[in-house]
Protein backbone atom coordinates (compact mmCIF):
# COMPACT_ATOMS: atom_id res chain seq x y z
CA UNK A 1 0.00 0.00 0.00
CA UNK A 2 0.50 3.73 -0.74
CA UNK A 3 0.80 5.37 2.94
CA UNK A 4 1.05 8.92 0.96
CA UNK A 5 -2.92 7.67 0.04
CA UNK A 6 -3.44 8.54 4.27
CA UNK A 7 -3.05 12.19 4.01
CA UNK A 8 -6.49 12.34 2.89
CA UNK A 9 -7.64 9.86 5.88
CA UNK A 10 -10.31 11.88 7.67
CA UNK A 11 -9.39 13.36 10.68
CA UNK A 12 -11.17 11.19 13.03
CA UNK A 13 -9.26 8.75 11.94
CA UNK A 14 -6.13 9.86 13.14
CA UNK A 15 -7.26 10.82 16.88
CA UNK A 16 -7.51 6.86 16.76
CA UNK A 17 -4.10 5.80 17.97
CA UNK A 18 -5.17 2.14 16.83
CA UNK A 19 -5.76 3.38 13.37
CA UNK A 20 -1.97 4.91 13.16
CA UNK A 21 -0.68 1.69 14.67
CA UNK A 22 -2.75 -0.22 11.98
CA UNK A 23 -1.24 2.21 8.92
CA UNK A 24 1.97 1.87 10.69
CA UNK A 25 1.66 -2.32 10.63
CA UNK A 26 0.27 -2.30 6.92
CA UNK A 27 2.76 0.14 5.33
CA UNK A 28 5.32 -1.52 7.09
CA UNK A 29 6.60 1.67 9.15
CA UNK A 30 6.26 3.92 6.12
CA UNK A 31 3.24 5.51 7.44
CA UNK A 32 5.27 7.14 9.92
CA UNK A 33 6.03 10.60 8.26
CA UNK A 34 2.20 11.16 8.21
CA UNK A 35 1.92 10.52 11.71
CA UNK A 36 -0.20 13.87 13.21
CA UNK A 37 2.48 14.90 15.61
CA UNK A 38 0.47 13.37 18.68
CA UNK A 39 1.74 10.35 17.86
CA UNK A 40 4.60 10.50 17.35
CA UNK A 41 5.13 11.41 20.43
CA UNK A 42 3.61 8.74 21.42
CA UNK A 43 6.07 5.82 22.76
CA UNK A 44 3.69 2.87 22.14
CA UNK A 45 2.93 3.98 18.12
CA UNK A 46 6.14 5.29 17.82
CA UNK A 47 7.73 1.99 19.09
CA UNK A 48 5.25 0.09 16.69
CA UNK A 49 7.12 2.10 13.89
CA UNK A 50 10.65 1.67 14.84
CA UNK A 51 10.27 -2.17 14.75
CA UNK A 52 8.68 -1.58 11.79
CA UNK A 53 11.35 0.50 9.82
CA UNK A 54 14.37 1.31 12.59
CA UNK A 55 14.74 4.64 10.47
CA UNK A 56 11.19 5.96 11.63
CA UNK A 57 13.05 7.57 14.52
CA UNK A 58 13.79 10.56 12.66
CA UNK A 59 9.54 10.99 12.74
CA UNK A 60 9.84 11.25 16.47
CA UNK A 61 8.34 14.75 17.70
CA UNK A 62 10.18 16.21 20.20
CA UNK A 63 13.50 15.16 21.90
CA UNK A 64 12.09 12.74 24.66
CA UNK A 65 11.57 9.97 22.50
CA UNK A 66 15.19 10.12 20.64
CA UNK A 67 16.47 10.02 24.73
CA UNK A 68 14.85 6.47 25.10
CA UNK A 69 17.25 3.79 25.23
CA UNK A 70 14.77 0.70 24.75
CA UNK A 71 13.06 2.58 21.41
CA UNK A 72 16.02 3.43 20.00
CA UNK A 73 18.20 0.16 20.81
CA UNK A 74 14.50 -1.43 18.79
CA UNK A 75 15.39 1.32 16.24
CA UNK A 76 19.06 0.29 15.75
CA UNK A 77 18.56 -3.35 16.04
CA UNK A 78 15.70 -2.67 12.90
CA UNK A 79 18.26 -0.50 11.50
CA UNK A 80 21.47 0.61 12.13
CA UNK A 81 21.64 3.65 10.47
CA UNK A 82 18.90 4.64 12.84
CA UNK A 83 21.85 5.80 15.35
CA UNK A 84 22.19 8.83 13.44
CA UNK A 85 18.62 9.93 14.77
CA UNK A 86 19.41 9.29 18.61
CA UNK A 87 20.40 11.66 21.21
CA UNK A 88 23.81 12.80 21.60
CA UNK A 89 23.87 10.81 25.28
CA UNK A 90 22.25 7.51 23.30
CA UNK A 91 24.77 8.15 20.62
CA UNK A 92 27.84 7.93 23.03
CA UNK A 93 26.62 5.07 24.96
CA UNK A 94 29.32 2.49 24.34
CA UNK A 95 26.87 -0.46 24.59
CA UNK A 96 24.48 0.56 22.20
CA UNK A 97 27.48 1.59 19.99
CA UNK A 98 28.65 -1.94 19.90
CA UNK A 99 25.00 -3.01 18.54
CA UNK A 100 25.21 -1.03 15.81
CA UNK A 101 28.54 -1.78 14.94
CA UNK A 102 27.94 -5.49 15.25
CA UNK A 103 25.01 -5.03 12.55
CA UNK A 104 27.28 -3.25 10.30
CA UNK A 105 31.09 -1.62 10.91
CA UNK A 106 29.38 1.25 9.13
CA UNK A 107 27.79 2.58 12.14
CA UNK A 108 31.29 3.56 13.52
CA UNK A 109 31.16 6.76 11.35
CA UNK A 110 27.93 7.84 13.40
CA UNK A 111 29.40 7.39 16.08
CA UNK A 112 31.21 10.44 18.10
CA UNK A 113 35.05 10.82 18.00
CA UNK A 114 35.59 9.33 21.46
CA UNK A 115 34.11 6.36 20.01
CA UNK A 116 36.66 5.99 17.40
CA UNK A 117 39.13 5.80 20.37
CA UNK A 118 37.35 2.86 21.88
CA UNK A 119 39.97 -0.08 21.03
CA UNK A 120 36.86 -2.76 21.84
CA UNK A 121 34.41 -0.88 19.48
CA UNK A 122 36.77 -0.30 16.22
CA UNK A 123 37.84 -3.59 17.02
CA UNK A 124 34.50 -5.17 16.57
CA UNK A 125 34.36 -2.64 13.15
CA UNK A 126 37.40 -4.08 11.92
CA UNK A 127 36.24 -7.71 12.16
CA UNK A 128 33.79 -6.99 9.68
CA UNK A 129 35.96 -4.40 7.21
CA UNK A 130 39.54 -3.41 6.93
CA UNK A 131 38.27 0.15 6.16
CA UNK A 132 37.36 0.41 9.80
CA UNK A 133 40.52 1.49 10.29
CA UNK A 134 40.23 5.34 8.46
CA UNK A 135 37.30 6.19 10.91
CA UNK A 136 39.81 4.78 13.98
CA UNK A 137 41.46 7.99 16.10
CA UNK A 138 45.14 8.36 15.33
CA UNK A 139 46.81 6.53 18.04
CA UNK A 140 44.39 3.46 17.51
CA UNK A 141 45.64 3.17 13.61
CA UNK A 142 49.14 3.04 14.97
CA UNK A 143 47.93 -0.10 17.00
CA UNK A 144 50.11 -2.63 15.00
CA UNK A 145 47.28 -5.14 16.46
CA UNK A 146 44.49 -3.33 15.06
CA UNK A 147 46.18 -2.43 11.61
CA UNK A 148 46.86 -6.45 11.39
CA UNK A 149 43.12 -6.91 11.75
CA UNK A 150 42.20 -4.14 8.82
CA UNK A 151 44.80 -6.18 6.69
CA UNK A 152 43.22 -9.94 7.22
CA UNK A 153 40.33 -8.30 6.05
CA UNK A 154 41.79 -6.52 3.05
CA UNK A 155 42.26 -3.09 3.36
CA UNK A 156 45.71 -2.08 2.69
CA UNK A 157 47.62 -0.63 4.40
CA UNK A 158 51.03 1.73 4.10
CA UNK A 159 53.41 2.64 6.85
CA UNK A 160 54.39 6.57 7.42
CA UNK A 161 57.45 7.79 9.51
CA UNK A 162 59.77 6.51 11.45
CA UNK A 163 57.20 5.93 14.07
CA UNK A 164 55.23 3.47 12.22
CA UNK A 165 52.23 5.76 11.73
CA UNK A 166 49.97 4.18 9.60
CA UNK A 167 47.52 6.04 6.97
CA UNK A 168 44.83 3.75 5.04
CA UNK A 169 44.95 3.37 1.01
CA UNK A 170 41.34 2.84 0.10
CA UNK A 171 42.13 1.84 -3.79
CA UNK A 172 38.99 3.64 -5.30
CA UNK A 173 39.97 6.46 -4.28
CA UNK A 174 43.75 6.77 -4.53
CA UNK A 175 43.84 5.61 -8.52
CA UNK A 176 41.82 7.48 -10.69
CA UNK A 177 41.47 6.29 -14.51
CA UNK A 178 42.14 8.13 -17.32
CA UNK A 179 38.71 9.13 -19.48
CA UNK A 180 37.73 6.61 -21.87
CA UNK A 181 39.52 7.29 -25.71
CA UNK A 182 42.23 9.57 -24.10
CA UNK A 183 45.90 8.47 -24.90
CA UNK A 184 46.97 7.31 -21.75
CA UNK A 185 44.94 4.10 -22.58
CA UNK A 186 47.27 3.20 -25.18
CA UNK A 187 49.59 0.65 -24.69
């Protein structure tokens, strides 16, 4: 189903908290941008939507809801990228950090900078992708340990200094092709 087709629900409707859990449940969470704004900030049809589609936290109304560790651990655990959507306390809790990174090592870059000092959680990132490792704070991608761990899992890596400071070498973007038909294709 269409949920743009409930903007032109009748407004009785709506006052129904029932009916918005029942559009939530048959659009599968993508009725939740035409929530009225009573509820969503309402925790039971607002949780109904995050289980739904994790990235119907950013429909919340208000601030409360985003400061809710069980709704937005559902959210994450629906979604990952719903992290991005939490509070700024939610977002630096460490446990609910190492959800979203266990879902996908992609979470790390919504996560705040002390995060990315957090040997256990880039760890975790790295176990999943190499290119962890760019998103790790400085004295982290020295950690001959954790640069080890972005190699197994194929991200290379070059060696800087005398001190062994490492930098990553993501190969998309460090070799660029010439345009198609130019000379330098030529052999």
């Amino acid at each position: 189903q269409d949920p743009r087709a409930l903007q032109y629900a009748r407004e009785s409707l709506w006052e129904d908290p029932a009916f918005a859990v029942l559009c939530l449940r048959v659009s599968g969470g993508r009725a939740a941008p035409f929530l009225p704004a009573a509820h969503r900030q309402d925790r039971a049809v607002m949780m109904e939507a995050v289980a739904l589609d994790g990235l119907a936290l950013n429909r919340v109304y208000g601030t409360e809801l985003r400061a809710d560790a069980e709704l937005v651990r559902v959210a994450v655990r629906q979604n990952w990228a719903a992290l991005q959507f939490a509070s700024e306390a939610l977002r630096q809790d460490r446990e609910l950090a190492l959800e979203a990174v266990r879902i996908s090592w992609e979470a790390v870059a919504l996560l705040p900078a002390e995060l990315h000092s957090d040997r256990g959680v880039m760890l975790e990132a790295l176990r999943q992708s190499g290119e962890a490792l760019r998103y790790a704070a400085e004295e982290l991608r020295a950690d001959p340990a954790l640069v080890r761990e972005a190699e197994e899992r194929g991200w290379a890596v070059a060696a800087t200094g005398e001190e062994g400071n490492y930098h990553s070498l993501n190969f998309a973007e460090e070799v660029r092709l010439p345009p198609m038909g130019s000379s330098s294709w030529a052999a």
